[in-house]
C-alpha atoms as a PDB file:
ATOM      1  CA  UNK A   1     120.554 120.256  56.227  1.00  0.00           C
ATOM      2  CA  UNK A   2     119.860 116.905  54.847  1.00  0.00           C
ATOM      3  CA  UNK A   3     117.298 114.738  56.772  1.00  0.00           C
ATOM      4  CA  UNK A   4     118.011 110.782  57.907  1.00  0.00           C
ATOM      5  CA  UNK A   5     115.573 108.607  58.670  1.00  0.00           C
ATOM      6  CA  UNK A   6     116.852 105.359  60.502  1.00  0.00           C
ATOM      7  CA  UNK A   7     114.571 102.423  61.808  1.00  0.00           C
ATOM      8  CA  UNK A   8     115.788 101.276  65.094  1.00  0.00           C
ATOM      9  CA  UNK A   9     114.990  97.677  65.192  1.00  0.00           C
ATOM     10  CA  UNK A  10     112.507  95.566  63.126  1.00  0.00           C
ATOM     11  CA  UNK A  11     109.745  96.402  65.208  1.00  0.00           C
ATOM     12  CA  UNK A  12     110.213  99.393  67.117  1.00  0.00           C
ATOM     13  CA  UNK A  13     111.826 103.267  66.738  1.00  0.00           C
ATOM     14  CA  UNK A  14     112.110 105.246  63.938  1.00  0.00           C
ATOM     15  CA  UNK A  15     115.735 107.841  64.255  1.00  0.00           C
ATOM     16  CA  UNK A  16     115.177 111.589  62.700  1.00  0.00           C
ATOM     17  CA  UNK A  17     118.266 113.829  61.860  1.00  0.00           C
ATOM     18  CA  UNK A  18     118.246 117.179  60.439  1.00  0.00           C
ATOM     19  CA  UNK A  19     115.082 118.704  61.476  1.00  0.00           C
ATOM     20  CA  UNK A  20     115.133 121.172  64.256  1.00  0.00           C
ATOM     21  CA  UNK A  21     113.479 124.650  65.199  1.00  0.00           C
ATOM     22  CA  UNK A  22     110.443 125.988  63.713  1.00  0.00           C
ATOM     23  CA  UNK A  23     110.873 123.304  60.811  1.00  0.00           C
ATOM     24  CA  UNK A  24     109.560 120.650  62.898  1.00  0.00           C
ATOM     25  CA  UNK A  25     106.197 122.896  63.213  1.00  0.00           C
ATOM     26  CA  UNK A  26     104.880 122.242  60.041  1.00  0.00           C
ATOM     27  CA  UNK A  27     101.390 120.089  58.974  1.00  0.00           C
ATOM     28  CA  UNK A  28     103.524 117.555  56.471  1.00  0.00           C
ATOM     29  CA  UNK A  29     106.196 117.355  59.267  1.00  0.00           C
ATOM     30  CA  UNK A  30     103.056 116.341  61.504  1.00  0.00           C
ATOM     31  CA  UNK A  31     101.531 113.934  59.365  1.00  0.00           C
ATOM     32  CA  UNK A  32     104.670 112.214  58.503  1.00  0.00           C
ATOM     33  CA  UNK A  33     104.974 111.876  62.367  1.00  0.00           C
ATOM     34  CA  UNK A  34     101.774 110.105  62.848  1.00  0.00           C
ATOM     35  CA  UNK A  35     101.971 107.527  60.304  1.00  0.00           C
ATOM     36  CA  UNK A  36     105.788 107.243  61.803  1.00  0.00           C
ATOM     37  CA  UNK A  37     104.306 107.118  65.303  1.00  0.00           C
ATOM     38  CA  UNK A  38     101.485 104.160  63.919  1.00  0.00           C
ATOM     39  CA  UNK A  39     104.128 101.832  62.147  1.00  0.00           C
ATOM     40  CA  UNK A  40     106.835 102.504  64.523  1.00  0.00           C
ATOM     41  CA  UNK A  41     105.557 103.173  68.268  1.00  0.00           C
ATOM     42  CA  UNK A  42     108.777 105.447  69.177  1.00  0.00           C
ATOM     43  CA  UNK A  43     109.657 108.422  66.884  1.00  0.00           C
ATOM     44  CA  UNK A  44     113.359 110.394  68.067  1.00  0.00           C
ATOM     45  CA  UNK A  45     113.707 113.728  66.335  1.00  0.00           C
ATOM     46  CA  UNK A  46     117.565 114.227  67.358  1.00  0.00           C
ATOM     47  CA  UNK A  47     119.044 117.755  68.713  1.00  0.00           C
ATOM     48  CA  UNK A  48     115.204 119.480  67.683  1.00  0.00           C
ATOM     49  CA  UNK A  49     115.587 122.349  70.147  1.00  0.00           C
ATOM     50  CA  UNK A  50     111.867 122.931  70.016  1.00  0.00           C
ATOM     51  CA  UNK A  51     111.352 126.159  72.544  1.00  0.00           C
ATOM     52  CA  UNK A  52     108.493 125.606  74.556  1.00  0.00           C
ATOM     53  CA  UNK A  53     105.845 127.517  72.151  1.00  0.00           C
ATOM     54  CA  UNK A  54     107.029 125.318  69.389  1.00  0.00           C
ATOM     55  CA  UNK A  55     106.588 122.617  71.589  1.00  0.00           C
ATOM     56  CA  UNK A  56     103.094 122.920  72.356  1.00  0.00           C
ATOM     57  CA  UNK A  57     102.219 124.334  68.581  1.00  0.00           C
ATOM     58  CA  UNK A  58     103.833 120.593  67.816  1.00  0.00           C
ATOM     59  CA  UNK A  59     101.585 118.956  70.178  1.00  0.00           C
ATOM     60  CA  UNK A  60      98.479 120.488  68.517  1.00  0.00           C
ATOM     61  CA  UNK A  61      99.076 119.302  65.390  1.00  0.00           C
ATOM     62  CA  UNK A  62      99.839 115.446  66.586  1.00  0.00           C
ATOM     63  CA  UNK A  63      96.754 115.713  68.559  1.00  0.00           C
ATOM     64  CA  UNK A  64      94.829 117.478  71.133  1.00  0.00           C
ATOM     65  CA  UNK A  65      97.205 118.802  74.531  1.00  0.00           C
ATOM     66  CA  UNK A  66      95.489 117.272  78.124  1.00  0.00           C
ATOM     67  CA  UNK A  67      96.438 120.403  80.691  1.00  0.00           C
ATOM     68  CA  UNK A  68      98.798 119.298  82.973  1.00  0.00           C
ATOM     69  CA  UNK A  69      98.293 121.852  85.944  1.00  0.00           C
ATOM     70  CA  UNK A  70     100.914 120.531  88.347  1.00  0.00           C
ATOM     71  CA  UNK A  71     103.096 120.271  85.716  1.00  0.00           C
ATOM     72  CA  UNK A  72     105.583 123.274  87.305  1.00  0.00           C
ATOM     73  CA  UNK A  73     105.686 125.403  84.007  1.00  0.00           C
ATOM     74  CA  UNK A  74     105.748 129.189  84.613  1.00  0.00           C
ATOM     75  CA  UNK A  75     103.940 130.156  81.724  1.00  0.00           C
ATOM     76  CA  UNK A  76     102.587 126.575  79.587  1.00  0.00           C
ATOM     77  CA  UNK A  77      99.728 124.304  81.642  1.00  0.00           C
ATOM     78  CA  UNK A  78     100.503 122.373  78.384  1.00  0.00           C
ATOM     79  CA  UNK A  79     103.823 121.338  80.079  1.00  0.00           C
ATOM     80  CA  UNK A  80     105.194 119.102  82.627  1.00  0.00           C
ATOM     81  CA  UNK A  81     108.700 119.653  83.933  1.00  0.00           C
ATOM     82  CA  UNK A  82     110.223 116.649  85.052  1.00  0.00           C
ATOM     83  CA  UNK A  83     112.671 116.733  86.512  1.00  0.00           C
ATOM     84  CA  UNK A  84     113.929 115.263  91.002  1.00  0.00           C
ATOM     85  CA  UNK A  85     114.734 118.936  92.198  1.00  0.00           C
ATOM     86  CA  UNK A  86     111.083 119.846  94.078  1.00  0.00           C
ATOM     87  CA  UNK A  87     112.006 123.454  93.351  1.00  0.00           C
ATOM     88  CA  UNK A  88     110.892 123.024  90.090  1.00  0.00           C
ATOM     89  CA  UNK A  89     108.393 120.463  89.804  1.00  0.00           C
ATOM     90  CA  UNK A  90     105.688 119.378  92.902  1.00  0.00           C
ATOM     91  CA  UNK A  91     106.112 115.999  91.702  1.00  0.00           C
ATOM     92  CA  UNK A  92     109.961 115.614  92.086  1.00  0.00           C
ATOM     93  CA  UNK A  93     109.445 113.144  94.763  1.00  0.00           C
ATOM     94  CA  UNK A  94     107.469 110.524  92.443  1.00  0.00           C
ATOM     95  CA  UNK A  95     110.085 110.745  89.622  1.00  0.00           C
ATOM     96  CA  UNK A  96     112.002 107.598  91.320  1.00  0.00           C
ATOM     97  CA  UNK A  97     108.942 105.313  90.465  1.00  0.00           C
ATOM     98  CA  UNK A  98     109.625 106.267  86.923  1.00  0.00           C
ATOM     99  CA  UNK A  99     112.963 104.317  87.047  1.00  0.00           C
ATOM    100  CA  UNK A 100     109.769 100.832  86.548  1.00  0.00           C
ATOM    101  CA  UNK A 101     108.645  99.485  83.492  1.00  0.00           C
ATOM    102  CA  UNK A 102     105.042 101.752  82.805  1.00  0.00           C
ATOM    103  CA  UNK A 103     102.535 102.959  81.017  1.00  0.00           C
ATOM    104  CA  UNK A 104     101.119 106.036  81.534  1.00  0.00           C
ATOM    105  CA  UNK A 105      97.331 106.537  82.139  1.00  0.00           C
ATOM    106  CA  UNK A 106      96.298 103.221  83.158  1.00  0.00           C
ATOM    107  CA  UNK A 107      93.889 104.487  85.833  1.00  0.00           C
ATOM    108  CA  UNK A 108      92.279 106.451  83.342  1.00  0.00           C
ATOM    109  CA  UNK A 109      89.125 105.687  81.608  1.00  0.00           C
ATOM    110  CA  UNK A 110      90.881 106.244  78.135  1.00  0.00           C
ATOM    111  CA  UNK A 111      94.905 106.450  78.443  1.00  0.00           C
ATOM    112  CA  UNK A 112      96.668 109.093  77.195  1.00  0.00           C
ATOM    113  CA  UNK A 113      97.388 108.672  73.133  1.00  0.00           C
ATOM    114  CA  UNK A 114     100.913 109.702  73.123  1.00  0.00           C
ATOM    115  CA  UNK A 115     103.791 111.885  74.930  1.00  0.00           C
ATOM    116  CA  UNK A 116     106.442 114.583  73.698  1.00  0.00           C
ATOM    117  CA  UNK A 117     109.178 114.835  75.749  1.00  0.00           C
ATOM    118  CA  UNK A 118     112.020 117.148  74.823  1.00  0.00           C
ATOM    119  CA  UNK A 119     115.739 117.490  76.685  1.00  0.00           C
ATOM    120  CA  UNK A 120     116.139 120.428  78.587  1.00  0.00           C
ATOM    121  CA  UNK A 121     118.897 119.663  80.374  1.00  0.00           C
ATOM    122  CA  UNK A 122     120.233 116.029  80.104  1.00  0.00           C
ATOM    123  CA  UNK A 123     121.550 113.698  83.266  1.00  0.00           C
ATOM    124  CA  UNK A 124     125.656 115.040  84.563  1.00  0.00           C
ATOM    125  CA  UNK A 125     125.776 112.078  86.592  1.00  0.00           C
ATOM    126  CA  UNK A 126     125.539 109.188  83.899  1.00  0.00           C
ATOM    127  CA  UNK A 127     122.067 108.251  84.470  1.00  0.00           C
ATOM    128  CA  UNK A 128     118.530 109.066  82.558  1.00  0.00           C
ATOM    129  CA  UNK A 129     118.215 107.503  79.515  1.00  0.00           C
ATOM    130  CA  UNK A 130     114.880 106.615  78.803  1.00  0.00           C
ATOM    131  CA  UNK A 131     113.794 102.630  77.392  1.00  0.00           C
ATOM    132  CA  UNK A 132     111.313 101.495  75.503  1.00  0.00           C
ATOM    133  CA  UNK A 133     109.040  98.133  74.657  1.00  0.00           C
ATOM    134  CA  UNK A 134     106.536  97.241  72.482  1.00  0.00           C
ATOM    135  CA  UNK A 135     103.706  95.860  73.879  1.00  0.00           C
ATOM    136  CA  UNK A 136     102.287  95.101  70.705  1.00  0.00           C
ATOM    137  CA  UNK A 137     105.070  93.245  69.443  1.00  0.00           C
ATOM    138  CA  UNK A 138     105.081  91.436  72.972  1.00  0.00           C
ATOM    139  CA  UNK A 139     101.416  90.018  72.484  1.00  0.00           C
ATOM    140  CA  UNK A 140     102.493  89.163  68.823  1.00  0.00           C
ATOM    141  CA  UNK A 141     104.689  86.842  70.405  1.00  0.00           C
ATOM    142  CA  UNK A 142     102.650  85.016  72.490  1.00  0.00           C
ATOM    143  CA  UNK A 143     101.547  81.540  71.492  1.00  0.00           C
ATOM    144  CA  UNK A 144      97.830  80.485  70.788  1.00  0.00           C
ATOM    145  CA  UNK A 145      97.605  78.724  73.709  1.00  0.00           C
ATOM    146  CA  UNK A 146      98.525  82.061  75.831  1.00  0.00           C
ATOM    147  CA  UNK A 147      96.697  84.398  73.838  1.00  0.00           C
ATOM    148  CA  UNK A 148      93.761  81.799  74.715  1.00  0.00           C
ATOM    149  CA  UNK A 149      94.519  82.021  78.504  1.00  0.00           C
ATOM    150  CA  UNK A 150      94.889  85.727  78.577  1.00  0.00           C
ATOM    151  CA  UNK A 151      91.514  86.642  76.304  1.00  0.00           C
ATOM    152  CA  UNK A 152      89.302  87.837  79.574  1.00  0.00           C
ATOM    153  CA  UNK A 153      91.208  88.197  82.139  1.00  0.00           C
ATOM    154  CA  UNK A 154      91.176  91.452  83.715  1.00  0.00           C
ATOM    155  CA  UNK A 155      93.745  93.568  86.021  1.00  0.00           C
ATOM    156  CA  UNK A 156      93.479  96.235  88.821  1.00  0.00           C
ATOM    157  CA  UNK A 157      95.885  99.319  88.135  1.00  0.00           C
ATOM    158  CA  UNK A 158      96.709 101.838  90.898  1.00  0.00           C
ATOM    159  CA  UNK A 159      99.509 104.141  91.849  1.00  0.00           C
ATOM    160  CA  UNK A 160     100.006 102.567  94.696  1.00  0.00           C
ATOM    161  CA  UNK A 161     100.835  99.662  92.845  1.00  0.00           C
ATOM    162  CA  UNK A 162     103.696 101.218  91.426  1.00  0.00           C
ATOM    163  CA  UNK A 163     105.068 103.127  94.295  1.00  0.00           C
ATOM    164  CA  UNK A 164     105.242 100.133  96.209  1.00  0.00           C
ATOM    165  CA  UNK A 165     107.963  99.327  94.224  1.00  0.00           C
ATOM    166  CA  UNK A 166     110.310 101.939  95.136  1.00  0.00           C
ATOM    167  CA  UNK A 167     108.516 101.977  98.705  1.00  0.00           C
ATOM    168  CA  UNK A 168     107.958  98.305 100.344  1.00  0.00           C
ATOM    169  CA  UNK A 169     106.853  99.582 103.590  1.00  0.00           C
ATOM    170  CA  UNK A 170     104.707 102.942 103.462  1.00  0.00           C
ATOM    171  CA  UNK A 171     104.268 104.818 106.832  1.00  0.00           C
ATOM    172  CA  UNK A 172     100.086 104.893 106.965  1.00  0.00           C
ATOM    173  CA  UNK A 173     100.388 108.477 105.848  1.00  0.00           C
ATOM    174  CA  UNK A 174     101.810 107.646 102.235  1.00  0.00           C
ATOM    175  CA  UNK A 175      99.942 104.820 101.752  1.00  0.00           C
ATOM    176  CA  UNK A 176      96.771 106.980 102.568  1.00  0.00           C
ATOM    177  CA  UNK A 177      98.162 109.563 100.092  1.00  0.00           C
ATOM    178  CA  UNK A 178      98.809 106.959  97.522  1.00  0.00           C
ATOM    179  CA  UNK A 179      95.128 105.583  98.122  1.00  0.00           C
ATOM    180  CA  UNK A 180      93.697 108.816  97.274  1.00  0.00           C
ATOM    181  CA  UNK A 181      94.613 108.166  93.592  1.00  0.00           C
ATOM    182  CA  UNK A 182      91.962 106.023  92.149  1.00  0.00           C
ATOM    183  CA  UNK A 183      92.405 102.684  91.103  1.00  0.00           C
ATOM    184  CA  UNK A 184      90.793 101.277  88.187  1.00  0.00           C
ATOM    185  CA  UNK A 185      90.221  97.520  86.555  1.00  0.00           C
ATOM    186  CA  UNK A 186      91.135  96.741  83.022  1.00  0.00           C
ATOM    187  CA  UNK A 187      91.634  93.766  80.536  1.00  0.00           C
ATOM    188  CA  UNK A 188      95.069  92.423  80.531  1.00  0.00           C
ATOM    189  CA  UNK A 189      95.271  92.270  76.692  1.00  0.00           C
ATOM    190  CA  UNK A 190      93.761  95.125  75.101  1.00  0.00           C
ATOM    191  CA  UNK A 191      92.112  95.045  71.652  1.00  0.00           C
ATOM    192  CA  UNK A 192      91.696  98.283  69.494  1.00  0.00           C
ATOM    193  CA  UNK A 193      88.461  99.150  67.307  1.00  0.00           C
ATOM    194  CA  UNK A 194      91.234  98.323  63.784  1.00  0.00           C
ATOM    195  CA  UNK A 195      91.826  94.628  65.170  1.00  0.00           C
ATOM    196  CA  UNK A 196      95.540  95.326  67.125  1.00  0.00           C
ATOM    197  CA  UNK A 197      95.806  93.876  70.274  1.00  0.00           C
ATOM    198  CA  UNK A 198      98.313  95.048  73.052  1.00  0.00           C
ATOM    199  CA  UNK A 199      99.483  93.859  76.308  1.00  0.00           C
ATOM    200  CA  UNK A 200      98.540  96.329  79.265  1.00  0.00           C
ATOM    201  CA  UNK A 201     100.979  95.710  81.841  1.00  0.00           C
ATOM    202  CA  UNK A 202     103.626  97.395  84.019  1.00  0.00           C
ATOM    203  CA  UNK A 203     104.234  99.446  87.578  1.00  0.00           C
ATOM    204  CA  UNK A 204     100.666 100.089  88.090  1.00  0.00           C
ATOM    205  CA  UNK A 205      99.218  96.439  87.160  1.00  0.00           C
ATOM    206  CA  UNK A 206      99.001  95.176  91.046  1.00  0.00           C
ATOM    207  CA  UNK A 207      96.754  92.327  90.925  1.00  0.00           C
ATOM    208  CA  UNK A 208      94.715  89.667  88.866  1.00  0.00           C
ATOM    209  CA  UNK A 209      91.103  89.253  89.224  1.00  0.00           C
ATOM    210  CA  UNK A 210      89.961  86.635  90.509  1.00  0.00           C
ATOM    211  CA  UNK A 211      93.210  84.914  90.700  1.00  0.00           C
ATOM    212  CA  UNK A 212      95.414  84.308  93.940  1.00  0.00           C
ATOM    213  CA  UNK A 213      97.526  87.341  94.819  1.00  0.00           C
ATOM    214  CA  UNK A 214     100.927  85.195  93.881  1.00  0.00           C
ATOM    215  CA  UNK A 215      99.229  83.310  90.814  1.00  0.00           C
ATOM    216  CA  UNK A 216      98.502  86.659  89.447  1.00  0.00           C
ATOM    217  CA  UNK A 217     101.816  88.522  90.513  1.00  0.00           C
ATOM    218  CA  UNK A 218     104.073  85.454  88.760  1.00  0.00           C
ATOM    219  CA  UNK A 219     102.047  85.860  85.272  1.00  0.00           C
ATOM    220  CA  UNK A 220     101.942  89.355  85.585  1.00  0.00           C
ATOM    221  CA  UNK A 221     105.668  89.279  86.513  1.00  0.00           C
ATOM    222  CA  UNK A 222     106.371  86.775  83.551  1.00  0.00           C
ATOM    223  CA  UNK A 223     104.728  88.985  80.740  1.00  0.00           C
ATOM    224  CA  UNK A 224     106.692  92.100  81.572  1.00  0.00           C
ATOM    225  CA  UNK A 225     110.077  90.042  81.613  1.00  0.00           C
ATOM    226  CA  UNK A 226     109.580  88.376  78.119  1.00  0.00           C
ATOM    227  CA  UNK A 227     108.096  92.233  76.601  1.00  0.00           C
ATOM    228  CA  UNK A 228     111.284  93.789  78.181  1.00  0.00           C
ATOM    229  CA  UNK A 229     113.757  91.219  76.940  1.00  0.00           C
ATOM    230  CA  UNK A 230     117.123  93.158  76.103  1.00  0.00           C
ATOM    231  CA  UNK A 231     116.879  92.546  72.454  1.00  0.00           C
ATOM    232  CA  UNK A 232     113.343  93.766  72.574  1.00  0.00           C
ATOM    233  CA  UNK A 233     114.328  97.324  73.872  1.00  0.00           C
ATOM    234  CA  UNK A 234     114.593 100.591  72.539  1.00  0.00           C
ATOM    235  CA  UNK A 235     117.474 102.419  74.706  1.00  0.00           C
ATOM    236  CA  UNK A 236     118.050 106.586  74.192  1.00  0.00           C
ATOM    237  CA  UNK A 237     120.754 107.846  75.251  1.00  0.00           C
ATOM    238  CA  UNK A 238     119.904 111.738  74.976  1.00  0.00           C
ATOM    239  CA  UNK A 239     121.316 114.723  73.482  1.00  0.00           C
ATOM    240  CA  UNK A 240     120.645 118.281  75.042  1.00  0.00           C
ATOM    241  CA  UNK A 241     117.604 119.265  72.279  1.00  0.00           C
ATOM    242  CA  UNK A 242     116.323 115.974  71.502  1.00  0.00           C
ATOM    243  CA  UNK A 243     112.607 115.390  70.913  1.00  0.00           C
ATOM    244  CA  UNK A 244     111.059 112.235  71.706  1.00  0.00           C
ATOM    245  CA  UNK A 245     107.733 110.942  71.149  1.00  0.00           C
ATOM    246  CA  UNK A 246     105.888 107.468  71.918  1.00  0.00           C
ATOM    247  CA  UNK A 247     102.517 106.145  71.601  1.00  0.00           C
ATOM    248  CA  UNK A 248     101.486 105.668  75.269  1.00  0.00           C
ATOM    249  CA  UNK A 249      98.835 103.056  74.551  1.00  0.00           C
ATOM    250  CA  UNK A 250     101.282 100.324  73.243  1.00  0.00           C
ATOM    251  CA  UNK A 251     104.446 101.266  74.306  1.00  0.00           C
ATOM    252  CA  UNK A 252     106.148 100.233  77.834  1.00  0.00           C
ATOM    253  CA  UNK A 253     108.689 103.128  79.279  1.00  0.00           C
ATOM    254  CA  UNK A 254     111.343 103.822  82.272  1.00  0.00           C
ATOM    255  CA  UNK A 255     114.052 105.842  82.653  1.00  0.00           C
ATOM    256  CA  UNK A 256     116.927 104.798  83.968  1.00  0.00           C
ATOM    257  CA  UNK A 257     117.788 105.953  87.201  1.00  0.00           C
ATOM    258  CA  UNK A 258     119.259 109.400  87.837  1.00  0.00           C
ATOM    259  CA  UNK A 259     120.462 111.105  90.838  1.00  0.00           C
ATOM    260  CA  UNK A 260     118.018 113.270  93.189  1.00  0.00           C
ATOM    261  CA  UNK A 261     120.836 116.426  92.376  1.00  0.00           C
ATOM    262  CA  UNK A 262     120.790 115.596  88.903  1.00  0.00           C
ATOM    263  CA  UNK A 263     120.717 118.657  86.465  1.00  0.00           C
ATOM    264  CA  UNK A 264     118.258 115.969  84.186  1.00  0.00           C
ATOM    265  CA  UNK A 265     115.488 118.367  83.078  1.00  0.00           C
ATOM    266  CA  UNK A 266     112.568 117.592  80.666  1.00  0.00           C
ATOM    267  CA  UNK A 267     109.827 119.092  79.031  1.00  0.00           C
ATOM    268  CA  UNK A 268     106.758 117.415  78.404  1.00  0.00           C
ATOM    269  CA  UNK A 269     103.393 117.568  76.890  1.00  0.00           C
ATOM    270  CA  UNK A 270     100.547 114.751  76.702  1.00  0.00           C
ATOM    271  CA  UNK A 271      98.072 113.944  73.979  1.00  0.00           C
ATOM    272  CA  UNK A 272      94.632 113.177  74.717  1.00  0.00           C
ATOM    273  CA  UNK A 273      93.616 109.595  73.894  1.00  0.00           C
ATOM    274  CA  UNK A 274      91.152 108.432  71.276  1.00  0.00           C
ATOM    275  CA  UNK A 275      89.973 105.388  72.531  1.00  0.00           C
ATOM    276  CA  UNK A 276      88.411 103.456  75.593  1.00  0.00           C
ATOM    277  CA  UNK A 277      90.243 100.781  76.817  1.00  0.00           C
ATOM    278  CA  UNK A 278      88.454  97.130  75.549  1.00  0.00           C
END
């Protein structure tokens, strides 16, 4: 089968057709999707139907796998499930504060480098596709004066943050359980060892420091509407075998929302980062 190659738009996404099976497990196949992954920030291999050993043998060659042990995977710590039906994932009931703008890892000391996620099962009730933005390409954008304003300012990430979006008013017993998660402070912009600098925004970024609560919520607010403008944004609709993969550190997600019955089902593995966040 012949393989396509396809840029998505001038900035973002990079469209792979005709590579699927144990043909995506190969070192060249890996090293083309790295220097893809680099330049592009979203990398679709479409209709892949990578079985979950092929998966994870994938995933070792991008990177090293972080163990995911509540990921709900018989057999493979290396995978997540994800998926709104609690019978097969413990954190079904979370999955609706997926439907925000994120980045995952943000509490972390160093965020995760990238994530594979594959199409089990895709969405029967018309929901699910997953978007992305470029928060590279959003600090790019920024004039000298903001970049200016921004350089030192730092932000406090939580997941409480985030589920306060789908949840306004907590009971004190979820907002204890959300508490238990630990928050952590980082720089709004942040600037990689090579010179590239990337907004860190999204769900989790609650509050400014040092600034008033609604000072910081209306810039914070303000960046993610002008990264996530609708000609900025890299939409997939999937395909029952697709194979997607993004580089965490630089790239905003969501997916749109799906139904609590939906048969959506993915499979997902995580790759370790590489660097501290600066």
């Amino acid at each position: 089968m012949t393989v396509t190659v396809t840029e998505i738009t001038p900035t973002t996404g990079v469209e792979i057709a005709g590579l699927s099976g144990s043909r995506l497990v190969d070192r060249a196949v890996a090293e083309e999707c790295r220097t893809a992954l680099e330049r592009r920030g979203v990398v679709i291999y479409r209709e892949a139907h990578l079985d979950d050993d092929d998966l994870v043998a994938f995933s070792r060659m991008l990177g090293e796998i972080v163990p995911l042990p509540m990921g709900g995977h018989p057999t493979h710590q290396e995978i997540q499930r994800i998926t709104r039906d609690p019978s097969k994932s413990p954190l079904a009931a979370y999955r609706e504060g997926t439907f925000h703008w994120h980045i995952d890892g943000t509490t972390d000391e160093i965020p995760n480098k990238a994530t594979l996620l594959t199409a089990r099962q895709i969405s029967d009730d018309g929901g699910g596709d997953t978007e992305f933005a470029n928060t590279f390409a959003a600090y790019e954008a920024l004039s000298e004066a903001e970049k200016k304003e921004l350089d030192g300012l730092r932000v406090v990430h939580s997941f409480a943050a985030s589920q306060l979006l789908v949840t306004p008013d907590p009971s004190p017993k979820e907002r204890a359980a959300w508490d238990r998660n630990p928050s952590r402070e980082q720089p709004l912009v942040w600037t990689r060892s090579g010179g590239r600098r990337s907004l860190l925004i999204g769900a989790t970024a609650g509050e400014i420091v040092g600034r008033p609560a609604d000072e910081g919520r209306a810039l914070l607010d303000g960046l993610l509407e002008r990264a996530t403008r609708p000609e900025s944004v890299v939409r997939h609709r999937w395909r029952q075998g697709d194979l997607v993969i993004w580089d965490n550190t630089g790239m905003l997600h969501r997916a749109l929302p799906y139904g609590e019955a939906s048969s959506r089902l993915m499979h997902r593995t995580s790759l370790a980062g590489e660097e501290l966040v600066a």
